[in-house]
Protein backbone atom coordinates (compact mmCIF):
# COMPACT_ATOMS: atom_id res chain seq x y z
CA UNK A 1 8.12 32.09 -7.16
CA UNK A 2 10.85 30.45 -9.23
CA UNK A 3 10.32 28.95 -12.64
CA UNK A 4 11.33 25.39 -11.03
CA UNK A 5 8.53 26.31 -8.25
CA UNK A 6 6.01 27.28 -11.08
CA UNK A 7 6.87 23.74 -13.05
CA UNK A 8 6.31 21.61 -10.21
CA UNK A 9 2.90 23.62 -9.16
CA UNK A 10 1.79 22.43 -12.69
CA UNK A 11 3.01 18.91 -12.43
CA UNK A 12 1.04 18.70 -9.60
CA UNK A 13 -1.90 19.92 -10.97
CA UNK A 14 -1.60 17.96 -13.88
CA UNK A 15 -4.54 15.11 -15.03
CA UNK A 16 -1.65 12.28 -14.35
CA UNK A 17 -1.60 14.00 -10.51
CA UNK A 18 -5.33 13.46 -9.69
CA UNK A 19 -3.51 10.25 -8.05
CA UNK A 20 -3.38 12.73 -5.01
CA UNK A 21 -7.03 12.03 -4.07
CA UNK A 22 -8.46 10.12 -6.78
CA UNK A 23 -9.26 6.73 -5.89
CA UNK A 24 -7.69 3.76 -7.61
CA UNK A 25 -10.84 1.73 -8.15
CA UNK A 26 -14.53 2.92 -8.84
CA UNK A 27 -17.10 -0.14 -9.04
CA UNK A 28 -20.44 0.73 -9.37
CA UNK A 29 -23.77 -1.67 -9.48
CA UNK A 30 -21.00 -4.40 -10.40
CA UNK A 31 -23.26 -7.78 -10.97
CA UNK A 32 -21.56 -10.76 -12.92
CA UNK A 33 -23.73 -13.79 -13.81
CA UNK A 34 -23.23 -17.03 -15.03
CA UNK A 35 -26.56 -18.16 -16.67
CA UNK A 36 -29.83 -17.34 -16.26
CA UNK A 37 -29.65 -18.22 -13.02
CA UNK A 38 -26.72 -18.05 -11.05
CA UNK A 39 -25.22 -14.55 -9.85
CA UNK A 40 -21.60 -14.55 -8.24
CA UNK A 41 -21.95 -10.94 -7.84
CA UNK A 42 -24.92 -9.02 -7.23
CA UNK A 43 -25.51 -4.94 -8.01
CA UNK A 44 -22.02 -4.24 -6.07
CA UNK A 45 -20.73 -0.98 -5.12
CA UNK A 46 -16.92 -0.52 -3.68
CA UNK A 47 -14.38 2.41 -3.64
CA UNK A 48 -10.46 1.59 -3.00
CA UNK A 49 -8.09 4.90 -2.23
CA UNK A 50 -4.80 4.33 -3.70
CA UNK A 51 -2.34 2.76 -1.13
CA UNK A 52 -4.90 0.91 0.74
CA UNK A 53 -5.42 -2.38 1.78
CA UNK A 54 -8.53 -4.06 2.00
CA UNK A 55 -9.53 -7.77 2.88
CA UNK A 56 -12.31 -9.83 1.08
CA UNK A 57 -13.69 -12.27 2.96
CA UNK A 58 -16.83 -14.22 3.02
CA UNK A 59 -17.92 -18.45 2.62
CA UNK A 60 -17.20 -20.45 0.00
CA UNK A 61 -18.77 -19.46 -3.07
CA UNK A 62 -19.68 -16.09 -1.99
CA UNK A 63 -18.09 -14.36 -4.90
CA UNK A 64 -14.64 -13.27 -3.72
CA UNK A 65 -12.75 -14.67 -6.61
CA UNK A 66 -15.17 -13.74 -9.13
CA UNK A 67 -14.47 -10.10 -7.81
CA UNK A 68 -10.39 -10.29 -7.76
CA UNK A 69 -10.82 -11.66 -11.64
CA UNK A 70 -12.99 -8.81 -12.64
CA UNK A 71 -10.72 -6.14 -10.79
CA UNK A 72 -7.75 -7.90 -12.05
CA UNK A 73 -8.68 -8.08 -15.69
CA UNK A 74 -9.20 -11.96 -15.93
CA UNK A 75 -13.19 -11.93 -16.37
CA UNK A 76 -15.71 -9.21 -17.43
CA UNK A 77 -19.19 -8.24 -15.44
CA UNK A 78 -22.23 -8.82 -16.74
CA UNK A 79 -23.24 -4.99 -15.68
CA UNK A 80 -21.80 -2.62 -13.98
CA UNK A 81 -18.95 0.00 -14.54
CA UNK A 82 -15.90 -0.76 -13.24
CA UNK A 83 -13.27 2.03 -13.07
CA UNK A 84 -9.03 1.21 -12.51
CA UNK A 85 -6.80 4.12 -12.73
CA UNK A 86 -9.30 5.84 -14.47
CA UNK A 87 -10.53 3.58 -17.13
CA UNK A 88 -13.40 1.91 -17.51
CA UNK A 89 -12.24 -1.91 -18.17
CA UNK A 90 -15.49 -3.18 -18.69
CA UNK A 91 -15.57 -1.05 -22.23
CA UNK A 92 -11.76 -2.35 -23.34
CA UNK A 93 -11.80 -4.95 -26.54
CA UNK A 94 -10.18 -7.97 -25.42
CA UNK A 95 -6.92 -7.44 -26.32
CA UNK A 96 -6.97 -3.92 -24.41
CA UNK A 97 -7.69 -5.48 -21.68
CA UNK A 98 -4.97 -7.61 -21.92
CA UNK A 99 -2.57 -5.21 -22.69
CA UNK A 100 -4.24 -3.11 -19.75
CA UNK A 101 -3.87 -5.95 -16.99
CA UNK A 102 -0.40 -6.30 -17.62
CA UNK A 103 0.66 -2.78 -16.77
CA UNK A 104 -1.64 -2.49 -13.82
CA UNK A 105 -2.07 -5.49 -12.34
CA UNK A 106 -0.18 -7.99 -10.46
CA UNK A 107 -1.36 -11.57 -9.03
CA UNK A 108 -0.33 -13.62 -5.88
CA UNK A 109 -2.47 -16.92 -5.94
CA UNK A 110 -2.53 -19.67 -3.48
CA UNK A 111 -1.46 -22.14 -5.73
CA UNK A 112 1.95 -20.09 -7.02
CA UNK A 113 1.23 -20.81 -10.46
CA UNK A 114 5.18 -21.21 -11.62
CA UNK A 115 6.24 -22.75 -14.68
CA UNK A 116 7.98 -26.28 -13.52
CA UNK A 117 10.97 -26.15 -15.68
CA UNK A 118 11.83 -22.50 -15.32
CA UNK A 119 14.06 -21.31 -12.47
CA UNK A 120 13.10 -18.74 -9.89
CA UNK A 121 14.32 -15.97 -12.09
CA UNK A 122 13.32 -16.64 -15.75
CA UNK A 123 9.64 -17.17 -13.66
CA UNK A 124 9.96 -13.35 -12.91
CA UNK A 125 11.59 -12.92 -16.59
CA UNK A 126 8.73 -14.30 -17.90
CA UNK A 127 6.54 -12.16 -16.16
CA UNK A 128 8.40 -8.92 -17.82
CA UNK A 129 8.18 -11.02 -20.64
CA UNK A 130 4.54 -10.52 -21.43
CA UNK A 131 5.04 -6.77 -20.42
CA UNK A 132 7.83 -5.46 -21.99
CA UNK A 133 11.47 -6.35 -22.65
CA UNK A 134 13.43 -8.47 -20.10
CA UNK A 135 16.25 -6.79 -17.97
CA UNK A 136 18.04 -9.72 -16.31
CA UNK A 137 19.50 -7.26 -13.29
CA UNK A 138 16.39 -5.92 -12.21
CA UNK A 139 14.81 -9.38 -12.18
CA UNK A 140 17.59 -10.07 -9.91
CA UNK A 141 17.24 -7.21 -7.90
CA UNK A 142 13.51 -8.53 -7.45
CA UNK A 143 14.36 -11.84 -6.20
CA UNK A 144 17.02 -9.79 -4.04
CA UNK A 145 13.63 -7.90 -2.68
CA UNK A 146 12.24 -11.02 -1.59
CA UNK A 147 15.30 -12.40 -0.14
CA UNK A 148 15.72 -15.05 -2.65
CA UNK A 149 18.67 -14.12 -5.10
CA UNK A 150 20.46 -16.93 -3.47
CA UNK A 151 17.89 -18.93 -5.09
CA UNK A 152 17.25 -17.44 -8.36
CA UNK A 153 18.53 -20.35 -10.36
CA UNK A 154 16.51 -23.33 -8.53
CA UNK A 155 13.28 -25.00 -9.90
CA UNK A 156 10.56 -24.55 -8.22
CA UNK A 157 10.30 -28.11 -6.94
CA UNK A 158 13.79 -27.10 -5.30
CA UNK A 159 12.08 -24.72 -3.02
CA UNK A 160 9.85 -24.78 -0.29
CA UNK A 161 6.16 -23.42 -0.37
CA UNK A 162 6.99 -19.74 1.31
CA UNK A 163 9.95 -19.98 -1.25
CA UNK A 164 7.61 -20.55 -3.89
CA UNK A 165 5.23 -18.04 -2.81
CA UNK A 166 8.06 -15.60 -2.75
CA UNK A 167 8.98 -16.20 -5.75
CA UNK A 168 5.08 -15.39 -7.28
CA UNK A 169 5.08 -11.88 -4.96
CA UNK A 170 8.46 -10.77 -6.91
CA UNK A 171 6.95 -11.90 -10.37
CA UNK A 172 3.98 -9.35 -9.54
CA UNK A 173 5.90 -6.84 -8.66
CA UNK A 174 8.51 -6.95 -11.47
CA UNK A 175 6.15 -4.76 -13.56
CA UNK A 176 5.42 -2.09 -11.07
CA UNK A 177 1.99 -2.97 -11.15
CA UNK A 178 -0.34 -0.01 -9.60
CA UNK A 179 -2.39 -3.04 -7.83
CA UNK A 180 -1.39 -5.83 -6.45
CA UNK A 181 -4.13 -8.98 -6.11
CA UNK A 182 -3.76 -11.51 -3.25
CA UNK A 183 -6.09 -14.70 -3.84
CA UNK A 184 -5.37 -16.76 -0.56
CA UNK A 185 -1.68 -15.74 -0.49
CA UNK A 186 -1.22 -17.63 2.74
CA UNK A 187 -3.49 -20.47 2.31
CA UNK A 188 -0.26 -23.08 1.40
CA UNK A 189 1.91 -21.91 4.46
CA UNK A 190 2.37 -22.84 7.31
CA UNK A 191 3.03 -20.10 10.42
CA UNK A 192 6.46 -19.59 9.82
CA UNK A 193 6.08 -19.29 5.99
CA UNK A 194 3.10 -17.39 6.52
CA UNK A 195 4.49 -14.38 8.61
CA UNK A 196 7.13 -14.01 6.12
CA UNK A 197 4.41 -13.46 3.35
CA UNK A 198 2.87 -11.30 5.70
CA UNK A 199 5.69 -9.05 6.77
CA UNK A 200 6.54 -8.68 2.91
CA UNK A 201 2.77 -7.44 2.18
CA UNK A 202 3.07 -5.19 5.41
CA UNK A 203 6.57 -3.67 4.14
CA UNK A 204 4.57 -3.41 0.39
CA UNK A 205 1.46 -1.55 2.17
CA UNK A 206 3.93 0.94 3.78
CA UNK A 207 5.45 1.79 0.66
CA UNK A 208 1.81 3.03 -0.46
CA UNK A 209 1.11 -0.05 -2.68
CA UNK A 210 -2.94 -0.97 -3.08
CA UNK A 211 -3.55 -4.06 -2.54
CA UNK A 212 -6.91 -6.73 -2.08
CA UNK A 213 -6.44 -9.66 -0.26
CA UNK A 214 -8.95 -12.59 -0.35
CA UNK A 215 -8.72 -14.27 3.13
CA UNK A 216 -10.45 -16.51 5.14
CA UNK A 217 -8.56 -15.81 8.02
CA UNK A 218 -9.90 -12.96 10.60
CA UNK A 219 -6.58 -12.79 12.13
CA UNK A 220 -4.18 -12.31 8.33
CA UNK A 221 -7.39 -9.98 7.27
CA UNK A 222 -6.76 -7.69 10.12
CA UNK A 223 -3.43 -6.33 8.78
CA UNK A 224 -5.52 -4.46 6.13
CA UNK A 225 -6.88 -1.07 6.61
CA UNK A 226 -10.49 -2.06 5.73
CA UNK A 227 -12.27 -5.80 5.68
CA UNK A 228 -15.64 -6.57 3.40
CA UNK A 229 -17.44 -9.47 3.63
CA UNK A 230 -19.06 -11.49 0.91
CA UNK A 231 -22.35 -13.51 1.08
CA UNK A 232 -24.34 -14.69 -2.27
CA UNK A 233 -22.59 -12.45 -4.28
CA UNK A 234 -23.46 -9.04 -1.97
CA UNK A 235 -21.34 -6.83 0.31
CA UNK A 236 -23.02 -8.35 4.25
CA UNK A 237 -20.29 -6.48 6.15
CA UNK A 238 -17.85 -3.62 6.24
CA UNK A 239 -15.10 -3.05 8.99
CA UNK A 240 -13.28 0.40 7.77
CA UNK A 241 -11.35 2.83 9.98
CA UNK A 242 -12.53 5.96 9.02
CA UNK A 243 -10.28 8.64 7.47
CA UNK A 244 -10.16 10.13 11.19
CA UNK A 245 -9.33 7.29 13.14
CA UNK A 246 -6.39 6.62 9.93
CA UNK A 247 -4.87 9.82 10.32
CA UNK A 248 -4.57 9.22 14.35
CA UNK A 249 -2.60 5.73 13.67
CA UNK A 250 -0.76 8.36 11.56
CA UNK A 251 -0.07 11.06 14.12
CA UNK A 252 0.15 8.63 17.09
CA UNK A 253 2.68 6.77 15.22
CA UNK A 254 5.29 10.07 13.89
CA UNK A 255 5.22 11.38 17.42
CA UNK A 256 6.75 8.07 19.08
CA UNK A 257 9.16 8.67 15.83
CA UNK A 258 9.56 12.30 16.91
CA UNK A 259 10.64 11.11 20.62
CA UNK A 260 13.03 8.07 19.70
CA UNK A 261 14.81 11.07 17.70
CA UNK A 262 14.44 13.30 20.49
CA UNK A 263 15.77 10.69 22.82
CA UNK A 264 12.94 10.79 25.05
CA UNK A 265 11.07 7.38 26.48
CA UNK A 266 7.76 7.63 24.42
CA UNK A 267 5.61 7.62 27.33
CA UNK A 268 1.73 6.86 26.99
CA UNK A 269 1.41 10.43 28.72
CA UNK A 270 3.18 12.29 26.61
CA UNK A 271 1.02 11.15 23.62
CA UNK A 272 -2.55 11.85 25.76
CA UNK A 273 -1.11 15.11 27.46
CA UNK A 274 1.14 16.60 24.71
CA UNK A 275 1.79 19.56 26.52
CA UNK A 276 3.77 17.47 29.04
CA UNK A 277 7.51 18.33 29.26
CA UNK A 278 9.58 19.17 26.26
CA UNK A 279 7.49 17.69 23.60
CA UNK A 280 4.64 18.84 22.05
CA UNK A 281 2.25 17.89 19.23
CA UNK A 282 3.15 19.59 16.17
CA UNK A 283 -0.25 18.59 13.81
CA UNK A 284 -2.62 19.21 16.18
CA UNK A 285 -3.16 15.91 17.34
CA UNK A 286 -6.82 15.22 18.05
CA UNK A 287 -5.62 13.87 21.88
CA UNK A 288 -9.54 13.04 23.25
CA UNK A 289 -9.47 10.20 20.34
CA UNK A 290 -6.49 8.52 21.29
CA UNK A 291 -6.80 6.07 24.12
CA UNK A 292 -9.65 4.57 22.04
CA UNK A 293 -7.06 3.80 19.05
CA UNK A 294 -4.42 2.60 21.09
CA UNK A 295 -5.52 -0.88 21.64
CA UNK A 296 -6.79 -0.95 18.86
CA UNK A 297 -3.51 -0.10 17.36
CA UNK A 298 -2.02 -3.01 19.31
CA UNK A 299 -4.89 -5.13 18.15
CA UNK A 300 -3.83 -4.62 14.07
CA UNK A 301 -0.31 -5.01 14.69
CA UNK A 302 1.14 -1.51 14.71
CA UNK A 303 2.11 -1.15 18.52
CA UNK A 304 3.97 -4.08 20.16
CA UNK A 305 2.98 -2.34 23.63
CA UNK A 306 0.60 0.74 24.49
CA UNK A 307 1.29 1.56 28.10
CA UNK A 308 3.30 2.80 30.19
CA UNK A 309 5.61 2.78 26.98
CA UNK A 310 4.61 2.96 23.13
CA UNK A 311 6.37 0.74 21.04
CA UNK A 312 6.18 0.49 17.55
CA UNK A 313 6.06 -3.22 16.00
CA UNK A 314 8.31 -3.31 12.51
CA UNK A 315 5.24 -2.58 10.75
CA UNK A 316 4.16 0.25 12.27
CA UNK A 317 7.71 1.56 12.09
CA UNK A 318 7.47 1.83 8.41
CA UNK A 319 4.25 3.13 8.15
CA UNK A 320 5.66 5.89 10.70
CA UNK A 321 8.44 6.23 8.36
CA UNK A 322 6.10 7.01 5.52
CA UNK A 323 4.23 9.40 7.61
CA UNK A 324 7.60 11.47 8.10
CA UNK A 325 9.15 10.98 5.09
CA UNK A 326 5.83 12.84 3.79
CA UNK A 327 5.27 15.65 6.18
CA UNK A 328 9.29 16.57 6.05
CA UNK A 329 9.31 16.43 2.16
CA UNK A 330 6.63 18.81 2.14
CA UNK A 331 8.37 20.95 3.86
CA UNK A 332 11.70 21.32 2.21
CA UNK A 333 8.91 21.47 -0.70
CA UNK A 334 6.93 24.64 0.66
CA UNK A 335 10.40 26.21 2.41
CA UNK A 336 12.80 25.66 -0.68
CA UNK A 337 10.47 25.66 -3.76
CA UNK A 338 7.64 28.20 -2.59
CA UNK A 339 9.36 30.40 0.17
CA UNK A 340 7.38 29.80 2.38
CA UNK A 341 8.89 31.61 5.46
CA UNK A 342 6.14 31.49 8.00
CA UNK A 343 6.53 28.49 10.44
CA UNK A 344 3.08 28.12 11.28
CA UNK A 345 1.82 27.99 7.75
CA UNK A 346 4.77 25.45 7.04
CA UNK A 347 3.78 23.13 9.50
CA UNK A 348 0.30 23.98 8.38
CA UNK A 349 0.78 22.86 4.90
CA UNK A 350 2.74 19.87 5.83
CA UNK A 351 0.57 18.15 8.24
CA UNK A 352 -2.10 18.20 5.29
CA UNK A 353 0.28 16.98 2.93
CA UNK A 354 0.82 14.22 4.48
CA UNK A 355 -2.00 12.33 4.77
CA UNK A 356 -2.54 12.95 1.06
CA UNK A 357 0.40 12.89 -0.99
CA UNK A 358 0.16 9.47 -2.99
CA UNK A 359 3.37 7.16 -3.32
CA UNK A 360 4.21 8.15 -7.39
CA UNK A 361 3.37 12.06 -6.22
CA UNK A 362 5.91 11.63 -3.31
CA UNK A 363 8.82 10.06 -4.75
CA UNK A 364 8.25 12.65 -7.91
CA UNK A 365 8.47 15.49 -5.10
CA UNK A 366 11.76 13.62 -3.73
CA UNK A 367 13.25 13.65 -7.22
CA UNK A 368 12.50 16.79 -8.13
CA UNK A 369 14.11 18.13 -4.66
CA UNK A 370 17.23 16.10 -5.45
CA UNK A 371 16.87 13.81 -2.77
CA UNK A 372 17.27 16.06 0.49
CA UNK A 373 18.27 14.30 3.15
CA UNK A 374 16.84 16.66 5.84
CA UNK A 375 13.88 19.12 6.25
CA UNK A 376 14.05 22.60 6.96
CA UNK A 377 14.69 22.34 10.30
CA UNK A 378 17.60 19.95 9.84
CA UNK A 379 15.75 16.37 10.69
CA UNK A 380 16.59 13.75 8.87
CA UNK A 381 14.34 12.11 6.22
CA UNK A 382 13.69 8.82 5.99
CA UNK A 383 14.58 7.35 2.18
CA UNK A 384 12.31 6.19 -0.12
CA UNK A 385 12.42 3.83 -3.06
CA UNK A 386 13.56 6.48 -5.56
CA UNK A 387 16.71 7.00 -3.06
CA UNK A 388 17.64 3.69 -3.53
CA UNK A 389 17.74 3.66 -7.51
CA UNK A 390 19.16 7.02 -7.12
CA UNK A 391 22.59 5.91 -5.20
């Protein structure tokens, strides 16, 4: 193996690379009380995988902000460990904690929270403020993100509410926060406003950014991967997909991507018999679970239509885009880096890799291989965020 090969196979065994599997938050026998007598959070237990998105809900006064404080640095439990990134937050002096929400965290509240007399852009300034120095460009660039840079120098009583809430999501996200908190993030909007919001969290989820959502709508709480609900302070209710079910979105999703680049109609059929015609299923596609996902693919927003035809709504075009970005990374990774020669361990490798690669340990790979623009077998790959600053 090369020295460059050798390097990497460190870097990606280094502590900072745990990110690979490790999950992003740890809670454990969280309780926070306020007096002798009144718990808002009672002995509870959660686990959050980096780049996944999971929905709080539950009655008023049930806890759910109590719990986005705590995980966002803004309050402390009363017991409990709770683990971000690695570090135990409930341990951290005050002013580490301070220091520690603003590099990790970013918030989205219902009420926006701007500073009157500050323009859309010195709101985000300020944000980077706090953080570190100020760079006027990539505030900018920010606003751009949101589709507000023709806006960056109105108050916010010059915009509307989805303007305003706009405006909030690029101040989180000027920091490159490794979680991003929603309290309600839709609760000002109305439906237009609100799938705007929506489709901006979507394109942020398939970019592999973590994020919790407090909701008290069933229908915004089903774009997340996973849903808890909240009573007195305890977990009642969990709706997850399992890793299984997950990884056939994943699959079901990269093989309508494979046929749209095949040019071939992607059939229901082909998907449930992939030994049909032309096209097969290269990850071993566990085919006896998938007409139980479909609907329920359609159902969460990621197929517009699952029969006779699949087709992909805009967010399950990205995540399919992540999906394949990630398998055909790995390979130029294993083929150019490791030699790897044989095609079936190749494909082997791959098909692991990409249902675990996190978003930093992907783009790294994609820096580190210059930026190809097409696996071994000469298909292209989609870009990434590092492409972008790259060009």
């Amino acid at each position: 193996m090369s020295s460059n090969g050798n390097q990497l196979r460190t870097a990606l065994r280094s502590p900072e690379n745990i990110l690979i599997t490790a999950p992003l938050i740890e809670v454990s026998g969280l309780s926070k009380k306020y007096g002798p007598d009144v718990a808002a959070l009672d002995n509870i237990h959660l686990t959050v995988e980096r780049g996944e998105w999971l929905a709080v809900m539950g009655p008023s006064g049930s806890g759910k902000s109590t719990l986005l404080n705590i995980l966002g640095c803004l309050d402390r439990p009363t017991t409990g460990e709770v683990r971000i990134a690695g570090t135990d937050i409930s341990r951290l002096s005050k002013q580490e904690l301070n220091r520690f929400r603003a590099e990790q965290a970013g918030f989205i509240f219902q009420q926006f929270h701007l500073i009157p007399y500050l323009t859309a852009l010195e709101n985000v300034l300020l944000a980077q403020y706090f953080h570190s120095l100020t760079d006027y460009d990539q505030a900018l660039g920010m606003l751009s993100r949101v589709g507000l840079a023709h806006r960056a120098h109105h108050l916010p009583s010059q915009l509307s509410g989805g303007e305003q809430q706009r405006v909030a999501i690029a101040r989180a996200l000027i920091n490159q926060p490794s979680l991003l908190l929603a309290d309600e993030p839709t609760g000002n909007l109305d439906a237009a406003n609100e799938l705007i919001v929506m489709k901006l969290l979507e394109d942020l989820h398939a970019e592999g950014n973590t994020i919790i959502m407090v909701t008290h709508d069933p229908t915004v709480a089903r774009s997340a991967d996973r849903t808890i609900t909240l009573e007195h302070g305890r977990i009642s209710q969990e709706v997850p997909f399992s890793f299984e079910e997950q990884r056939v979105f994943d699959e079901v999703l990269s093989q309508i991507w494979v046929m749209e680049e095949d040019r071939l109609p992607p059939l229901t059929e082909r998907v449930l018999n992939p030994g049909a015609g032309s096209w097969a299923n290269g990850c071993n596609l566990p085919v006896s679970g998938v007409g139980k996902v479909l609907p329920l693919m359609k159902e969460i927003g990621l197929l517009r239509s699952e029969r006779p035809v699949l087709e992909m709504t805009e967010r399950g075009r990205l995540r399919a885009a992540s999906v394949i970005r990630r398998h055909r990374l790995a390979e130029r990774l294993f083929a150019d880096t490791f030699q790897m020669r044989d095609e079936q361990e190749l494909e082997s490798n791959a098909c692991t890799f990409e249902h675990i690669l996190s978003p930093e340990v992907t783009e790294r790979i994609c820096m580190f291989l210059n930026h190809p623009q097409h696996c071994p077998h000469g298909s292209p790959i989609p870009p990434g965020p590092c492409c972008s600053t790259a060009s």
